[in-house]
Protein backbone atom coordinates (compact mmCIF):
# COMPACT_ATOMS: atom_id res chain seq x y z
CA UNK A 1 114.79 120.15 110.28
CA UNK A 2 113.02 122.24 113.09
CA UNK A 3 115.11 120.53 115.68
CA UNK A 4 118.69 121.49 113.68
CA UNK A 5 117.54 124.48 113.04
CA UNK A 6 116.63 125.40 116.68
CA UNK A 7 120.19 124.38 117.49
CA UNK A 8 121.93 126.23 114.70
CA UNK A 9 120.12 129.42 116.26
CA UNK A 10 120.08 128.82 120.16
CA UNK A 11 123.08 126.82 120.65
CA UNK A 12 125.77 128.49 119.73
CA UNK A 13 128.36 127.72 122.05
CA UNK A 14 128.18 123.70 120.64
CA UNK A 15 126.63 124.20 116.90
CA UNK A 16 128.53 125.71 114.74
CA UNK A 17 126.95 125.25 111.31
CA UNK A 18 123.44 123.83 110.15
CA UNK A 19 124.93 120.41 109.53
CA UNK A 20 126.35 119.98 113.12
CA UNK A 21 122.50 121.20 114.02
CA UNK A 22 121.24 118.48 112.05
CA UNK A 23 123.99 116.36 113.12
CA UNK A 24 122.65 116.67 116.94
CA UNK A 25 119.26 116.79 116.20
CA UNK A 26 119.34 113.14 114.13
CA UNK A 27 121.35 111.82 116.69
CA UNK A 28 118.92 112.87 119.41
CA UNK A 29 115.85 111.24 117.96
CA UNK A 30 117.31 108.10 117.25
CA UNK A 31 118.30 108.34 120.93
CA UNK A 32 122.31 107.90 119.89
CA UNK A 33 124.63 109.40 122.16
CA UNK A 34 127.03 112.53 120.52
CA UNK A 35 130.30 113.20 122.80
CA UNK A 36 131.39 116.04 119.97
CA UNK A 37 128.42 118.14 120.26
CA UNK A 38 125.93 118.40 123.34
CA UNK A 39 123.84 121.11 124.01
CA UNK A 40 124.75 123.40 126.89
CA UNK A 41 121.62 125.37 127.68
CA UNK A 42 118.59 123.85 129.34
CA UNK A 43 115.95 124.73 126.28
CA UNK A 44 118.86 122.89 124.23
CA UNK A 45 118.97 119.90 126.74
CA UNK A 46 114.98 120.14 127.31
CA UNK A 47 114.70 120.46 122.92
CA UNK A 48 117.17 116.85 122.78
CA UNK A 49 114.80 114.92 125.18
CA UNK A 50 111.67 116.02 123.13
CA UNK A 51 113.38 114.96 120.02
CA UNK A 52 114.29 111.72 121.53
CA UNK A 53 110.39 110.92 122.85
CA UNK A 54 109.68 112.13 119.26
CA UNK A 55 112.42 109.68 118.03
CA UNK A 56 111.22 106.54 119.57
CA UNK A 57 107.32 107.43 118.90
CA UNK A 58 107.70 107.52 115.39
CA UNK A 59 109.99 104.69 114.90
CA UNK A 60 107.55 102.54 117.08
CA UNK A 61 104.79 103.80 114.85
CA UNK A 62 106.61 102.41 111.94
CA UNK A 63 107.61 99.15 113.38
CA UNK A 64 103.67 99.06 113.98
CA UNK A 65 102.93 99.43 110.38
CA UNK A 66 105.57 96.94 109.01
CA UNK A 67 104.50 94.71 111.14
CA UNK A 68 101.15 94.50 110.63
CA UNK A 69 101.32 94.54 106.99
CA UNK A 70 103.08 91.62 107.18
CA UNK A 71 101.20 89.63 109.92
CA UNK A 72 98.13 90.68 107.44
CA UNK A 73 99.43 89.31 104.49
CA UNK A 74 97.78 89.57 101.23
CA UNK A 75 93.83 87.88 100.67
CA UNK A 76 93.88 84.24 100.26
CA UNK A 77 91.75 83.62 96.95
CA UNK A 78 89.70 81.03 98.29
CA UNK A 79 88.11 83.59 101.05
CA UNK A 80 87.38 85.67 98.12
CA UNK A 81 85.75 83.25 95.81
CA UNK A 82 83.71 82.86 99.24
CA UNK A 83 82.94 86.06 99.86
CA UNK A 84 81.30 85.89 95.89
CA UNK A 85 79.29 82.61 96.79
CA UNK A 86 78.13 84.32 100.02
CA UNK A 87 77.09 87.65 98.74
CA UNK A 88 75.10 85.36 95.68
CA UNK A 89 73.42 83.52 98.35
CA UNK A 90 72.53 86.59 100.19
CA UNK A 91 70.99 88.51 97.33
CA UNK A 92 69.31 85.38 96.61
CA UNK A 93 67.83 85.55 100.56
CA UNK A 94 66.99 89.17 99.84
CA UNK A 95 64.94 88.71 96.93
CA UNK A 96 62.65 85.80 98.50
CA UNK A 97 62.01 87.42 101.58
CA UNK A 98 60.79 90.21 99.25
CA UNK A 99 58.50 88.10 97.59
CA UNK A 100 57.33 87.20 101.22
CA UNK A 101 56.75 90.17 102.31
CA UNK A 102 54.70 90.93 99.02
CA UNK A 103 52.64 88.21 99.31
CA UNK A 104 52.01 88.72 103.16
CA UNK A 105 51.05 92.74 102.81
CA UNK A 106 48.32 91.42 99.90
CA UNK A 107 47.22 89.11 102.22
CA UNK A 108 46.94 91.48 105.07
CA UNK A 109 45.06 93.64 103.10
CA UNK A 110 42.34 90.98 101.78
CA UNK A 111 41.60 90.60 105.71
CA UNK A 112 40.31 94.23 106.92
């Protein structure tokens, strides 16, 4: 929107309306090439590339996210029925080296 806009206002020899603004500013970050409408100052030509670098970042970010999402793929059930049986055990671990260290502190004590 800031990109047809800045056209629409600072352009006027190419943009005529706010839809041929939006017109070169979509076709700018998808990095598509326009013959009807081209900007003719420098802050126009300089406001295209920056839309274009802006273009291609965000569609690479997205690509990123797809792809990842479905490289990640959703939990198999057995790792979480593991991850229940681990955490058990663990809390299990916990609780006896509590009791150890219980029983060791009394015993420390009994000794000064």
């Amino acid at each position: 929107m800031f990109g047809a806009l800045y056209f629409m206002l600072f352009e006027h020899d190419a943009v005529h309306s706010f839809w041929d603004g939006l017109f070169l500013a979509g076709a700018s970050a998808t990095t598509s090439e326009t013959y009807d409408i081209s900007p003719h100052t420098g802050w126009g030509k300089l406001m295209t590339v920056l839309l274009g670098f802006a273009g291609i970042t965000l569609g690479g970010c997205f690509v990123a996210a797809v792809t990842a999402i479905i490289i990640q793929g959703p939990e198999p059930e057995y790792e979480r029925e593991e991850y229940g049986s681990l955490l058990a055990r663990l809390e299990r671990i916990e609780r006896l080296v509590c009791k150890i260290e219980r029983r060791t502190a009394g015993r420390s004590e009994h000794k000064d």
